[in-house]
N, C-alpha and C. Protein backbone atom coordinates (compact mmCIF):
# COMPACT_ATOMS: atom_id res chain seq x y z
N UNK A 1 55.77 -30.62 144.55
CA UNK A 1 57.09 -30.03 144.69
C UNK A 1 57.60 -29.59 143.32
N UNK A 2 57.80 -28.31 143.55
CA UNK A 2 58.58 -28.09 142.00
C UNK A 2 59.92 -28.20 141.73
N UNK A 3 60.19 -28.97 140.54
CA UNK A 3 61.68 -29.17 140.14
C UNK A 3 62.34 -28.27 140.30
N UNK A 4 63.63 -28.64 140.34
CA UNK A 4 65.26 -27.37 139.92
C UNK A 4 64.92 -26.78 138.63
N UNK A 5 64.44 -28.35 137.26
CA UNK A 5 64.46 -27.40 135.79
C UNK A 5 62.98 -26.58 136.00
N UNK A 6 62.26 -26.71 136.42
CA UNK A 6 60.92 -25.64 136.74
C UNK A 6 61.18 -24.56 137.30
N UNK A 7 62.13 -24.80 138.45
CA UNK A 7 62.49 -23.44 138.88
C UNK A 7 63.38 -22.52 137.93
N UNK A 8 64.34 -23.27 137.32
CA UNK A 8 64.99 -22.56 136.23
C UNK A 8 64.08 -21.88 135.27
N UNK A 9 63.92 -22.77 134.55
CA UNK A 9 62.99 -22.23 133.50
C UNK A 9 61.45 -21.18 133.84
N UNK A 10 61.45 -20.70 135.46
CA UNK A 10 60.43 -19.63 135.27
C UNK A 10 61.58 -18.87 135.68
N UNK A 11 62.44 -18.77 135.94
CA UNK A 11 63.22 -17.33 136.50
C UNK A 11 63.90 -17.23 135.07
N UNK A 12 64.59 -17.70 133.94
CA UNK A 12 64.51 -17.94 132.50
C UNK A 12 63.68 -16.96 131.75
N UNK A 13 62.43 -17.39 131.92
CA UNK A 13 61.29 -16.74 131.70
C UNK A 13 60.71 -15.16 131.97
N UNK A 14 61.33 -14.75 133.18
CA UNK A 14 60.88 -13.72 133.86
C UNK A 14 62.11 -12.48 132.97
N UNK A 15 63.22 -13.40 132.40
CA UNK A 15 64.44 -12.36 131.95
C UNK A 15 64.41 -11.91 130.09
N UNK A 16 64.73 -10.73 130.35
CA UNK A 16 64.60 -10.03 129.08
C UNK A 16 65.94 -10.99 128.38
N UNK A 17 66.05 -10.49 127.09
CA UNK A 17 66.72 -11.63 125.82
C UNK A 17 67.99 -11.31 126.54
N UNK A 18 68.56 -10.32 126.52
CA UNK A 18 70.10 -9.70 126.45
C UNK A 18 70.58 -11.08 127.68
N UNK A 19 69.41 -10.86 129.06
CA UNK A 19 69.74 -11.45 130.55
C UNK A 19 69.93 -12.97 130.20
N UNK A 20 68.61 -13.71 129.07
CA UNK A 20 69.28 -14.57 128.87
C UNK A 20 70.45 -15.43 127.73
N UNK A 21 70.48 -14.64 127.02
CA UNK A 21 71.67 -14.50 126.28
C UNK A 21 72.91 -14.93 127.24
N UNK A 22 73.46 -14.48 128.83
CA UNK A 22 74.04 -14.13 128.99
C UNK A 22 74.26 -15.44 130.25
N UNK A 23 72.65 -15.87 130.16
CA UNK A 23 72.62 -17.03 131.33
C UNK A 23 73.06 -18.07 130.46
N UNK A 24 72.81 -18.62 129.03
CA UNK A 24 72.79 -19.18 128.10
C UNK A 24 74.91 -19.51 128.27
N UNK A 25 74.83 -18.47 127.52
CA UNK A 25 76.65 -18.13 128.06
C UNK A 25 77.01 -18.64 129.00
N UNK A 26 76.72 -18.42 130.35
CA UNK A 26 77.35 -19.03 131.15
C UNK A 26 77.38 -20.72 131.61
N UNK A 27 75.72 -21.10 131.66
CA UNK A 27 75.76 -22.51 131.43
C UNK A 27 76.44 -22.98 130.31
N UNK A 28 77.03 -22.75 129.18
CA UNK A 28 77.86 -23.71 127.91
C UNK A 28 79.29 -23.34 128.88
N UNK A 29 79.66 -22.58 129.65
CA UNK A 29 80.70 -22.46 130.26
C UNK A 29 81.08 -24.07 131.19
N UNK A 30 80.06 -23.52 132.30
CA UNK A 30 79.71 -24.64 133.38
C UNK A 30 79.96 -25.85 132.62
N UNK A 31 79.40 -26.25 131.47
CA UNK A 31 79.40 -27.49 131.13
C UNK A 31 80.36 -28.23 130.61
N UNK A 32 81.36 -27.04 130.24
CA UNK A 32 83.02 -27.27 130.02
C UNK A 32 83.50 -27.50 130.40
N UNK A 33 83.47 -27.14 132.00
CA UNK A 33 84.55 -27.12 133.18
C UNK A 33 84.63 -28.20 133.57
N UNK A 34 85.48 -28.90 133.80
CA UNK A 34 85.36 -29.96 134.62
C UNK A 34 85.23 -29.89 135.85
N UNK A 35 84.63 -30.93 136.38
CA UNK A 35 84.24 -31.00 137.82
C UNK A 35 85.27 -31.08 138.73
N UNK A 36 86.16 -30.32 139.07
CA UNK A 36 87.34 -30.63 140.77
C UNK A 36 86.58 -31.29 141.78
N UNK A 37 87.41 -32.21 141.98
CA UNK A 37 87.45 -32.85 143.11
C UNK A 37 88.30 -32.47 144.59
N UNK A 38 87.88 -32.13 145.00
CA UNK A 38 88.80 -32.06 146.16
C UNK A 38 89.00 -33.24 147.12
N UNK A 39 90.25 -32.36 148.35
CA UNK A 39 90.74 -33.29 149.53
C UNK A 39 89.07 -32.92 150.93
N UNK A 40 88.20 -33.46 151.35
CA UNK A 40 88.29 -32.94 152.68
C UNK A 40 88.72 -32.32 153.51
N UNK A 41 88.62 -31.69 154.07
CA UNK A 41 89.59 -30.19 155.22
C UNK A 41 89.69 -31.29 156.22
N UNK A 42 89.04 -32.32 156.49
CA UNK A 42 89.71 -33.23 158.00
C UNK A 42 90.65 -33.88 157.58
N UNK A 43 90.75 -34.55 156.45
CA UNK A 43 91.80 -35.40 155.68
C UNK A 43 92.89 -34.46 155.69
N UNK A 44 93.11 -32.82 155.43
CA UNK A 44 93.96 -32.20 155.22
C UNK A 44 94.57 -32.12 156.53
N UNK A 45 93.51 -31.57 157.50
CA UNK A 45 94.37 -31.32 158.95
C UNK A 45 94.92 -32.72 159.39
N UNK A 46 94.42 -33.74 159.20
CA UNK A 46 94.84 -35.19 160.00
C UNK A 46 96.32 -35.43 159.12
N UNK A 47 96.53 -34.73 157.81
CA UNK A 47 97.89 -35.94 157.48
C UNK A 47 98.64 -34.67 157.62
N UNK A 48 98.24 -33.33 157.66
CA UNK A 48 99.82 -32.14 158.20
C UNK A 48 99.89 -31.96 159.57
N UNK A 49 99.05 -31.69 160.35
CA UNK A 49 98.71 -31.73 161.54
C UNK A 49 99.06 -30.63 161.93
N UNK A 50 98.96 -29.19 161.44
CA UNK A 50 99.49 -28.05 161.49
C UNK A 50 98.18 -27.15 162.14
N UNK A 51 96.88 -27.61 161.96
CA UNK A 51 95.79 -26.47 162.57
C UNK A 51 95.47 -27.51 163.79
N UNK A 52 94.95 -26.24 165.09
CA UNK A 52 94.51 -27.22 166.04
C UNK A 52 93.38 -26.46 165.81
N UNK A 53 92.42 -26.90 166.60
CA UNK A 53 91.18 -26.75 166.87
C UNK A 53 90.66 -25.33 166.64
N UNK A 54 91.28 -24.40 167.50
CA UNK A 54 90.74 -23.20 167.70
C UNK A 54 91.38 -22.30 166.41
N UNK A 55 92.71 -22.62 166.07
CA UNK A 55 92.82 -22.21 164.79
C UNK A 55 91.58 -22.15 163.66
N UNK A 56 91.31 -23.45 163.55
CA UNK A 56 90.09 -23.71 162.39
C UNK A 56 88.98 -22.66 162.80
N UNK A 57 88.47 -22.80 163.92
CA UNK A 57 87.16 -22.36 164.52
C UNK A 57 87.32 -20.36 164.26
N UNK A 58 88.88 -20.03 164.36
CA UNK A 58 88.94 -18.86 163.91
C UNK A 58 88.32 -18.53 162.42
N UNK A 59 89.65 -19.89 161.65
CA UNK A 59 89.50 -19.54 160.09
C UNK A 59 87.68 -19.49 159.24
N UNK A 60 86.81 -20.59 159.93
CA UNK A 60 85.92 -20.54 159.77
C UNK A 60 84.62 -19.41 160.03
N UNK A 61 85.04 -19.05 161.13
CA UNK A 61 84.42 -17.79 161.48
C UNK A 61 84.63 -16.62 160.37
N UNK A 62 86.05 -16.24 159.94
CA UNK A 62 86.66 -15.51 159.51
C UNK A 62 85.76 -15.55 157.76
N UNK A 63 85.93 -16.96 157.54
CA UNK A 63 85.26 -16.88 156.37
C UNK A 63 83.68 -16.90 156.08
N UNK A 64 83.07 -17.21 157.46
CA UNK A 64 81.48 -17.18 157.27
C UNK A 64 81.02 -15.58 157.72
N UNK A 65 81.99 -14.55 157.94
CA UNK A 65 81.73 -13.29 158.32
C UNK A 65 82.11 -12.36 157.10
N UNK A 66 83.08 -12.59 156.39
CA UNK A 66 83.46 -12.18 154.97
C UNK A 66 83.41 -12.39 153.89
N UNK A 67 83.00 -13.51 153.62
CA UNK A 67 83.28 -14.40 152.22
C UNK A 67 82.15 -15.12 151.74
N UNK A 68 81.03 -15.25 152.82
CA UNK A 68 79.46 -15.91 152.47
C UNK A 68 78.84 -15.02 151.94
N UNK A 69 79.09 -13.79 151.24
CA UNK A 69 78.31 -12.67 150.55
C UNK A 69 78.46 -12.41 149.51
N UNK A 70 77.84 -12.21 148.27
CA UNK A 70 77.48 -12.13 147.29
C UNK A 70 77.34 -10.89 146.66
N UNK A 71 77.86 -10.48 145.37
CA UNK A 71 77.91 -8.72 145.02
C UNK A 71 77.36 -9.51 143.91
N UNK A 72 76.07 -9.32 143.91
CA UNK A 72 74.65 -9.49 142.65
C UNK A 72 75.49 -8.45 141.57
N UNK A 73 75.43 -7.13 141.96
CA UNK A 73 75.88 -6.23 140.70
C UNK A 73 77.44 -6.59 140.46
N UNK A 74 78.21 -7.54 141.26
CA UNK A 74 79.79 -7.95 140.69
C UNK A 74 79.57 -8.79 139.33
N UNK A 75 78.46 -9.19 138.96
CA UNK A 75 78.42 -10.36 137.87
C UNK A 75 77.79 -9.44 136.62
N UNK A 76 77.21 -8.31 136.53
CA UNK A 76 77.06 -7.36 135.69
C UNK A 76 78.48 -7.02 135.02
């Protein structure tokens, strides 16, 4: 089985200087940030009690049809 740092370090590998220059950059970012913690979404609905069921099942839909996608060229 190959590692996460194996997998990193050949896709690393595969990138011209500038690309990783830029991956470099962003991990010293990541490592700044602190980690958020969040609430659970059941913990949230159980103490407001404001979504019922089919509400959620909308909002979720809503966001696994719009928002699970990725613009590769947005990070250029």
């Amino acid at each position: 089985m190959v590692t996460l740092s194996e997998q990193l370090i050949e896709q690393f590998n595969k990138m011209d200087e500038a690309q990783q220059q830029r991956l470099l950059n962003f991990a010293l970012i990541l490592t700044k940030t602190p980690v958020i913690k969040g609430e659970p979404g059941a913990s949230i609905v159980a103490a407001t009690g404001v979504f019922d069921a089919q509400s959620l099942d909308e909002m979720e839909a809503a966001i696994a049809e719009g928002c699970e996608e990725i613009d590769w060229h947005g990070w250029e």
